[in-house]
PDB file of N, CA and C in Angstrom:
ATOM      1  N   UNK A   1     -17.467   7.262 -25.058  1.00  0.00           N
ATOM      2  CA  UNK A   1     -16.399   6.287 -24.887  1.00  0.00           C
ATOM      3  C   UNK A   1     -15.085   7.049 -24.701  1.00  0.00           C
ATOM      4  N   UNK A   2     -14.550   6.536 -23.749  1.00  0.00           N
ATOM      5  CA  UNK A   2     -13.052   7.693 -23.635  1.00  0.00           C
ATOM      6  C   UNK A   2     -11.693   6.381 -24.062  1.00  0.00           C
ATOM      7  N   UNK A   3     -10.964   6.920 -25.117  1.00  0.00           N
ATOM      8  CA  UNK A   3      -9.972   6.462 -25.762  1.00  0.00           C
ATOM      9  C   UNK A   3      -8.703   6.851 -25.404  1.00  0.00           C
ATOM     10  N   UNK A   4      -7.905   6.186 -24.934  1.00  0.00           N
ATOM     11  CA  UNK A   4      -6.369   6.246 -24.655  1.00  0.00           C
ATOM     12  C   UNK A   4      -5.331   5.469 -25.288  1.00  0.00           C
ATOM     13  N   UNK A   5      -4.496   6.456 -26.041  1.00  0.00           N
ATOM     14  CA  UNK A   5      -3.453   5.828 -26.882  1.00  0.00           C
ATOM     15  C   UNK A   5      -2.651   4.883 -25.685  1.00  0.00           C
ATOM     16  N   UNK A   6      -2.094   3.536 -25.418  1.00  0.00           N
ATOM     17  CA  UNK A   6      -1.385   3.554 -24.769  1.00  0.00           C
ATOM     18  C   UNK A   6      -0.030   3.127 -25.403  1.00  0.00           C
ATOM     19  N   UNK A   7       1.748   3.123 -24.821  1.00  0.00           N
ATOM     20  CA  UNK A   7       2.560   2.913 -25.490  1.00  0.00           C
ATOM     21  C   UNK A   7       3.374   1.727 -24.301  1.00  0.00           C
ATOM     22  N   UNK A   8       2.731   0.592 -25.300  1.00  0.00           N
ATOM     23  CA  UNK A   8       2.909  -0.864 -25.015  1.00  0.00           C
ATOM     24  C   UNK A   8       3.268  -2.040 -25.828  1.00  0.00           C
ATOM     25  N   UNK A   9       4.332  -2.771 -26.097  1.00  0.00           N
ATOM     26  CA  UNK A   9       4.516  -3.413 -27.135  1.00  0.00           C
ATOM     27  C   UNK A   9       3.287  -4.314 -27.412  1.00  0.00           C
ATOM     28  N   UNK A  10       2.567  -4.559 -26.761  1.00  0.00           N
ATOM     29  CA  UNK A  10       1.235  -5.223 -27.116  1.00  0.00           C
ATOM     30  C   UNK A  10       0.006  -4.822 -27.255  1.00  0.00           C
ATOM     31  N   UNK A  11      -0.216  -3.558 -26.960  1.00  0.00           N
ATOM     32  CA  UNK A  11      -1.561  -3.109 -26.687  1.00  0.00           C
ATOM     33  C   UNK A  11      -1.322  -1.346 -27.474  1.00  0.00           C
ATOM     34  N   UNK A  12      -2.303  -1.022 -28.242  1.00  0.00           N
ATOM     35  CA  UNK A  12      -1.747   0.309 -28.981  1.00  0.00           C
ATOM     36  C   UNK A  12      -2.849   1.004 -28.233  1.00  0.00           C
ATOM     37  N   UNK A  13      -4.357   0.698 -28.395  1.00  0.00           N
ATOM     38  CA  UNK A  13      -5.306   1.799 -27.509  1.00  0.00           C
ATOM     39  C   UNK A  13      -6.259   0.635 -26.812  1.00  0.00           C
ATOM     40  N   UNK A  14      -6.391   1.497 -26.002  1.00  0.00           N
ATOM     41  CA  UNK A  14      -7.824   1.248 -24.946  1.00  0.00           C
ATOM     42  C   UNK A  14      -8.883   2.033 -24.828  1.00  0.00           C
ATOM     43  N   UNK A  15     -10.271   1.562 -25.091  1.00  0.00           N
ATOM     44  CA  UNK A  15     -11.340   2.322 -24.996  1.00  0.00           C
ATOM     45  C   UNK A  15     -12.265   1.737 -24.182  1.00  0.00           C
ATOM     46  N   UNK A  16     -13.358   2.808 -23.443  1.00  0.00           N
ATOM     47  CA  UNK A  16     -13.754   2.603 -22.394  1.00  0.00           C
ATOM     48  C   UNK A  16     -15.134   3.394 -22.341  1.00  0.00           C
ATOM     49  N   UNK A  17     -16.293   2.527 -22.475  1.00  0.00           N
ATOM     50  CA  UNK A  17     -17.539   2.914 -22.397  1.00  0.00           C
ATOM     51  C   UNK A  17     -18.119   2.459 -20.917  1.00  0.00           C
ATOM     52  N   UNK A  18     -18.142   3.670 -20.133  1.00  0.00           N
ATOM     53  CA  UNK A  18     -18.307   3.616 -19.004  1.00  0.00           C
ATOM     54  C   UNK A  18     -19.903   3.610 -18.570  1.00  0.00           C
ATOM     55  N   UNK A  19     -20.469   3.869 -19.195  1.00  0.00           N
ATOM     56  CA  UNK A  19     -22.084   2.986 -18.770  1.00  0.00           C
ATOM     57  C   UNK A  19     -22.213   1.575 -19.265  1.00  0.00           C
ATOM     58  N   UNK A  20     -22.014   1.158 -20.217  1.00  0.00           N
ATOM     59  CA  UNK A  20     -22.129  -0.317 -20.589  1.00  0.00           C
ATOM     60  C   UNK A  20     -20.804  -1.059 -19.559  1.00  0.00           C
ATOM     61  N   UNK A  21     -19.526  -0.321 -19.291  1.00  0.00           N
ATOM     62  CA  UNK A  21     -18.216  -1.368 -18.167  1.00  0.00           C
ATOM     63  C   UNK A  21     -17.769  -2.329 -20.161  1.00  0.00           C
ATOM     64  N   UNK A  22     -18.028  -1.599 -20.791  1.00  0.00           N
ATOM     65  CA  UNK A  22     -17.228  -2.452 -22.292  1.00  0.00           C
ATOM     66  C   UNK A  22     -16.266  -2.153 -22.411  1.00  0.00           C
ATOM     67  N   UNK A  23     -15.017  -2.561 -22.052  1.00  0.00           N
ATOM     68  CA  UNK A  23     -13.726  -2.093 -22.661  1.00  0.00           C
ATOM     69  C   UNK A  23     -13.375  -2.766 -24.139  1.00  0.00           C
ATOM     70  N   UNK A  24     -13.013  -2.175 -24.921  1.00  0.00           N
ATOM     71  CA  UNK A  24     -12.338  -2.233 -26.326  1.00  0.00           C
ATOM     72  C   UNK A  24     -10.499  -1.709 -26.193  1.00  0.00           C
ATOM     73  N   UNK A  25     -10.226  -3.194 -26.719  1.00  0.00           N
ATOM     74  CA  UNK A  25      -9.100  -3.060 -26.667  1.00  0.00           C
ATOM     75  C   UNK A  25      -7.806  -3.332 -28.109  1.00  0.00           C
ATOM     76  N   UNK A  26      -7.116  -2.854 -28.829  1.00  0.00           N
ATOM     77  CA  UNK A  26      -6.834  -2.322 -29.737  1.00  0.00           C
ATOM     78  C   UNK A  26      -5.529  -3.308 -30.174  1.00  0.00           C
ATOM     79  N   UNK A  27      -4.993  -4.103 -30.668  1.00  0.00           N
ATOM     80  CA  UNK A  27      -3.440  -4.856 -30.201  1.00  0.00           C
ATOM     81  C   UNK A  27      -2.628  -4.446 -31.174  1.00  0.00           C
ATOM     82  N   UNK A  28      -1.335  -4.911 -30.769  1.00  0.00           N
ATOM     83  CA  UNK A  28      -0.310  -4.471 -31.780  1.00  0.00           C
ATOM     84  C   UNK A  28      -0.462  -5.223 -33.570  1.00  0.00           C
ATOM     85  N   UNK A  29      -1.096  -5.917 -33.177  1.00  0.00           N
ATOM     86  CA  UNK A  29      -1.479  -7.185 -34.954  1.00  0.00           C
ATOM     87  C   UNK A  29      -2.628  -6.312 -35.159  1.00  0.00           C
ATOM     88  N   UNK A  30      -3.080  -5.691 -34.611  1.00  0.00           N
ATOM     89  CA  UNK A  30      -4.329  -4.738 -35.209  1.00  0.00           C
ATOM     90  C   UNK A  30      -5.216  -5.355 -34.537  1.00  0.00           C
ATOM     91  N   UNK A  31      -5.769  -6.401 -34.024  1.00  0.00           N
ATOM     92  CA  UNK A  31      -7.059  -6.721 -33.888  1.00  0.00           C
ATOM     93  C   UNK A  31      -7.480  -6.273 -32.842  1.00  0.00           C
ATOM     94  N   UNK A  32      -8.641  -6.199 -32.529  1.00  0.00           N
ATOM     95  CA  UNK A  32      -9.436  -5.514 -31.879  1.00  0.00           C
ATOM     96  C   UNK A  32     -10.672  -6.371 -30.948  1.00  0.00           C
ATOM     97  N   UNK A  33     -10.398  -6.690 -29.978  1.00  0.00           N
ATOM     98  CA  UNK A  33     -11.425  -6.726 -28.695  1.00  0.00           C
ATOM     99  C   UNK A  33     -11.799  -6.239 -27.866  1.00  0.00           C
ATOM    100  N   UNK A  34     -13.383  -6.724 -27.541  1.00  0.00           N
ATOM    101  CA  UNK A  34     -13.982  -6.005 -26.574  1.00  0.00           C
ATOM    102  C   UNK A  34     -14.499  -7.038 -25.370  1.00  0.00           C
ATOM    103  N   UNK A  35     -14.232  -6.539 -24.269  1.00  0.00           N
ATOM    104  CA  UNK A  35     -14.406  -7.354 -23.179  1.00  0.00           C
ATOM    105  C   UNK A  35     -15.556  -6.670 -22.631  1.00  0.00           C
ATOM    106  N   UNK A  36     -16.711  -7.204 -22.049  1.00  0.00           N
ATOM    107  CA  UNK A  36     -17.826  -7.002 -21.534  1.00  0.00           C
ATOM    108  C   UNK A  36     -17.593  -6.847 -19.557  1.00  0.00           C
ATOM    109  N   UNK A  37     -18.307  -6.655 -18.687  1.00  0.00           N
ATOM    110  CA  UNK A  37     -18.449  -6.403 -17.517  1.00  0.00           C
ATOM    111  C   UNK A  37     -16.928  -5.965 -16.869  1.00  0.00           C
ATOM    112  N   UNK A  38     -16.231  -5.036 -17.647  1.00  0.00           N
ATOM    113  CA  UNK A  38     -15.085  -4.357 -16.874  1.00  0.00           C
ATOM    114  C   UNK A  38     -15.720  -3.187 -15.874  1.00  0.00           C
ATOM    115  N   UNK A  39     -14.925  -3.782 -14.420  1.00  0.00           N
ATOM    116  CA  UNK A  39     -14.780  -2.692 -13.847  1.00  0.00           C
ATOM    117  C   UNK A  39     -14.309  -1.234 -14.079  1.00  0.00           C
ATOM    118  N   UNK A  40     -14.861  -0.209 -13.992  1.00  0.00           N
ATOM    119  CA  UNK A  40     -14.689   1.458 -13.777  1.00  0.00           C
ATOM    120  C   UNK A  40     -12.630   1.404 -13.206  1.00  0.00           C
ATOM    121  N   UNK A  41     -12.676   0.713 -12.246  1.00  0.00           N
ATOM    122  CA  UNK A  41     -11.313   0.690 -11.365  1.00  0.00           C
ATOM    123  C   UNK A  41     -10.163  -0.021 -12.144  1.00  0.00           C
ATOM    124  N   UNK A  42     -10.676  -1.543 -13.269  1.00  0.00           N
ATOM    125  CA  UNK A  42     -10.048  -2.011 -14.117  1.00  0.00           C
ATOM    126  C   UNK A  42      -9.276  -1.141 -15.096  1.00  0.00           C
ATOM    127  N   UNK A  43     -10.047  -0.472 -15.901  1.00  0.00           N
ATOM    128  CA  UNK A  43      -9.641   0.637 -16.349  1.00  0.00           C
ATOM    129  C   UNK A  43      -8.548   1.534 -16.117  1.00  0.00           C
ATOM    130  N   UNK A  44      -9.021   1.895 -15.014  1.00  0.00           N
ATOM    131  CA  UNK A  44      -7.986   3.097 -14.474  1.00  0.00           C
ATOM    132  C   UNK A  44      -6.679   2.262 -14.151  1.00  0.00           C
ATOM    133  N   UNK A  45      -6.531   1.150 -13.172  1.00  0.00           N
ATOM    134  CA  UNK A  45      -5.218   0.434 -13.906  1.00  0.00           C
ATOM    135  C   UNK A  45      -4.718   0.205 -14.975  1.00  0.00           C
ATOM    136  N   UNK A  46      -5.188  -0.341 -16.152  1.00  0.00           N
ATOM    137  CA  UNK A  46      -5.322  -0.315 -17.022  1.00  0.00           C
ATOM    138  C   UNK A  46      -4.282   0.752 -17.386  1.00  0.00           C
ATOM    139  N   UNK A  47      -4.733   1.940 -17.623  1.00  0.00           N
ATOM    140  CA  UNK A  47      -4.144   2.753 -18.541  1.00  0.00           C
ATOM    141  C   UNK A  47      -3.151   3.941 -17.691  1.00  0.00           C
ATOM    142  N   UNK A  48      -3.207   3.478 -16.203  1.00  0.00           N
ATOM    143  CA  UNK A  48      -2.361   4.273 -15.797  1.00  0.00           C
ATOM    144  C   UNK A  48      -0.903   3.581 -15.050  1.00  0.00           C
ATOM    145  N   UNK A  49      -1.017   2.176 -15.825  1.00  0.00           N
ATOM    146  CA  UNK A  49       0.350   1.251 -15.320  1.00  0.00           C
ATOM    147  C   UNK A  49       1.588   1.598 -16.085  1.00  0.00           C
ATOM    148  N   UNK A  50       2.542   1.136 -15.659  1.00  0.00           N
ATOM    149  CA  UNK A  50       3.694   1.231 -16.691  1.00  0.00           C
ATOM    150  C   UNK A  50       3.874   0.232 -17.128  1.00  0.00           C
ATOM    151  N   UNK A  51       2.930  -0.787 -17.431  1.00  0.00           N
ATOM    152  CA  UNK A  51       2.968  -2.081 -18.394  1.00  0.00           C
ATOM    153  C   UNK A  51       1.851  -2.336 -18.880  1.00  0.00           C
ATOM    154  N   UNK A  52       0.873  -1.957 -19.336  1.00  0.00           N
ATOM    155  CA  UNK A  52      -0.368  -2.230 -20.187  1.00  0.00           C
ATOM    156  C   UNK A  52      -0.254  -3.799 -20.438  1.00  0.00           C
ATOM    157  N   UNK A  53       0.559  -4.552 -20.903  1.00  0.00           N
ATOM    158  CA  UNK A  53       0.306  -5.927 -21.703  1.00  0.00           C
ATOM    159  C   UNK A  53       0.299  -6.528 -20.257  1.00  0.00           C
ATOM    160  N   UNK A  54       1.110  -5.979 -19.293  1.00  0.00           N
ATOM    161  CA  UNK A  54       1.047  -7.026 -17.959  1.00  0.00           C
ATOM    162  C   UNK A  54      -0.162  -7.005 -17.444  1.00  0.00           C
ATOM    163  N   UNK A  55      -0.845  -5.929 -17.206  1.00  0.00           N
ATOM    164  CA  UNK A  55      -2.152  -5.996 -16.699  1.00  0.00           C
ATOM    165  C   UNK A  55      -2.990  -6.930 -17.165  1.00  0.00           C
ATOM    166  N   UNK A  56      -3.223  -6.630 -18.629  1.00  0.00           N
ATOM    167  CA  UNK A  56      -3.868  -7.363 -19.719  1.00  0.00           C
ATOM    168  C   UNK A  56      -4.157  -8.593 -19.154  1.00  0.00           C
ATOM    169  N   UNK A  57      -3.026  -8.981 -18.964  1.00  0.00           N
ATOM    170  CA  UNK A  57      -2.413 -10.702 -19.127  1.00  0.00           C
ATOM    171  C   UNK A  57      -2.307 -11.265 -17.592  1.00  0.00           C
ATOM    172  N   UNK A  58      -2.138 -10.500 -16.814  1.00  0.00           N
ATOM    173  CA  UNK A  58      -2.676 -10.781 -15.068  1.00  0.00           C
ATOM    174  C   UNK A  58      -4.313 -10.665 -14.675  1.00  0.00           C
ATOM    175  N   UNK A  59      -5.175  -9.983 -15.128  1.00  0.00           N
ATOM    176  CA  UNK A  59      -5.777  -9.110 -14.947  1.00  0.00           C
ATOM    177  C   UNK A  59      -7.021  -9.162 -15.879  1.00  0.00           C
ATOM    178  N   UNK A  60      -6.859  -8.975 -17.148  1.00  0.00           N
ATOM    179  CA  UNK A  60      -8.314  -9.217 -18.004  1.00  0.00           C
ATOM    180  C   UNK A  60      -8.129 -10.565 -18.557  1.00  0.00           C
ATOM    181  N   UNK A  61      -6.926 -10.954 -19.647  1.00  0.00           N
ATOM    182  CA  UNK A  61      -7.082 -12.127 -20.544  1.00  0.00           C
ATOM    183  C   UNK A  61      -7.594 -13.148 -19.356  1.00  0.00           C
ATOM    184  N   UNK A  62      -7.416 -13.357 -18.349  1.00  0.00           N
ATOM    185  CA  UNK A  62      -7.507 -14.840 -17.707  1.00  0.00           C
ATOM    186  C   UNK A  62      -9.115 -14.687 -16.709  1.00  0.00           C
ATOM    187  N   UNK A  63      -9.483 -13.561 -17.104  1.00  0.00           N
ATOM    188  CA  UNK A  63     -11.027 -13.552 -15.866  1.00  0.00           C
ATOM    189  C   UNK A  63     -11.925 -12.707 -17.105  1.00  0.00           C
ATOM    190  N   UNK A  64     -11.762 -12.662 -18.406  1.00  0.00           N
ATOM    191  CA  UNK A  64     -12.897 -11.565 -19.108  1.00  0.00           C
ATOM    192  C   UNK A  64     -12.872 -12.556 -20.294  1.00  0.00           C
ATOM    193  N   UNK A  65     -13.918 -12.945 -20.945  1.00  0.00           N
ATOM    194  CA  UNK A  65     -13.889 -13.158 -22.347  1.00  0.00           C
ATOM    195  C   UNK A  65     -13.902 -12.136 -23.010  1.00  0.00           C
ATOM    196  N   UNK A  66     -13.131 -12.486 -24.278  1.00  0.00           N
ATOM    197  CA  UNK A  66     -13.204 -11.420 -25.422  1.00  0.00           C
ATOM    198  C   UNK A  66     -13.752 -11.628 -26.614  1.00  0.00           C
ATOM    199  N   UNK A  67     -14.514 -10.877 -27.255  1.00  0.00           N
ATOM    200  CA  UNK A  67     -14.932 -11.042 -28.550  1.00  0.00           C
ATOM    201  C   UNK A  67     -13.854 -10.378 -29.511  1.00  0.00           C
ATOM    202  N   UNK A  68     -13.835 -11.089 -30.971  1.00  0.00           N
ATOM    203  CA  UNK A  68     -12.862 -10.152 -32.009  1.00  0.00           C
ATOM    204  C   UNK A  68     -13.770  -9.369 -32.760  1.00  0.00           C
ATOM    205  N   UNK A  69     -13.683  -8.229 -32.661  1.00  0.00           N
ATOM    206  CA  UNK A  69     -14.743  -7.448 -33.437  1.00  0.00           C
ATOM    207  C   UNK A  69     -13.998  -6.737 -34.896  1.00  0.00           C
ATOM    208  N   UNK A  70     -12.423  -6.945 -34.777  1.00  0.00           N
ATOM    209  CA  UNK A  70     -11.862  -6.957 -36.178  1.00  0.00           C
ATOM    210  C   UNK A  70     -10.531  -7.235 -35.945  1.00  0.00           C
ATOM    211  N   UNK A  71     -10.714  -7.997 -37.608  1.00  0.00           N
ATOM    212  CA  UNK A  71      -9.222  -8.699 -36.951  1.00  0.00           C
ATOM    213  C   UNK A  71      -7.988  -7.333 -38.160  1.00  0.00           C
ATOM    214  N   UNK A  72      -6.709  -8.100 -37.228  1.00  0.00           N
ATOM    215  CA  UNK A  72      -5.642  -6.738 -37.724  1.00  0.00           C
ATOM    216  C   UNK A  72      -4.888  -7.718 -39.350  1.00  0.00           C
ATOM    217  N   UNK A  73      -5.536  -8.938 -39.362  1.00  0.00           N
ATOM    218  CA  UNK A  73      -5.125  -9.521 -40.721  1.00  0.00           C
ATOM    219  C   UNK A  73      -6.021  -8.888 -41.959  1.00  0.00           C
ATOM    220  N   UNK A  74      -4.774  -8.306 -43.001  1.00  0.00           N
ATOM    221  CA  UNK A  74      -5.694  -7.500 -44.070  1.00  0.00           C
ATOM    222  C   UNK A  74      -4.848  -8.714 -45.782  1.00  0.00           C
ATOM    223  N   UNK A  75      -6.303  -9.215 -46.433  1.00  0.00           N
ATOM    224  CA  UNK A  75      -5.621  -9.761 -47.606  1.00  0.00           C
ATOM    225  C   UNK A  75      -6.051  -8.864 -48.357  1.00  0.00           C
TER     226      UNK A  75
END
């Protein structure tokens, strides 16, 4: 899985398991999703934009479901 810090007011890392196309994605509240059937090319936008949350939000939130695989709320 290849992991990239990114520096985005919404998005802290992105990870990227490139045989499964699973991106895991990291948010500023802590929680943590993973989106299933990402493109290889998604990615590489992804982490080489100068807006990470815009992509996000053009780009995955509105065409990928996400699962929460942990949330960033700690009691």
């Amino acid at each position: 899985m290849i992991v990239v810090l990114l520096d985005s007011s919404v998005l802290t890392s992105a990870a990227y398991d490139e045989h499964r196309h699973v991106l895991r994605l990291t948010f500023t509240s802590g929680d943590v999703y993973e989106y299933e059937d990402i493109p290889d090319y998604l990615f590489a936008v992804l982490i080489r934009s100068d807006s990470a949350g815009s992509v996000f939000n053009e780009a995955i939130r509105p065409n990928f479901k996400g699962k929460l695989i942990e949330s960033g709320c700690r009691e």
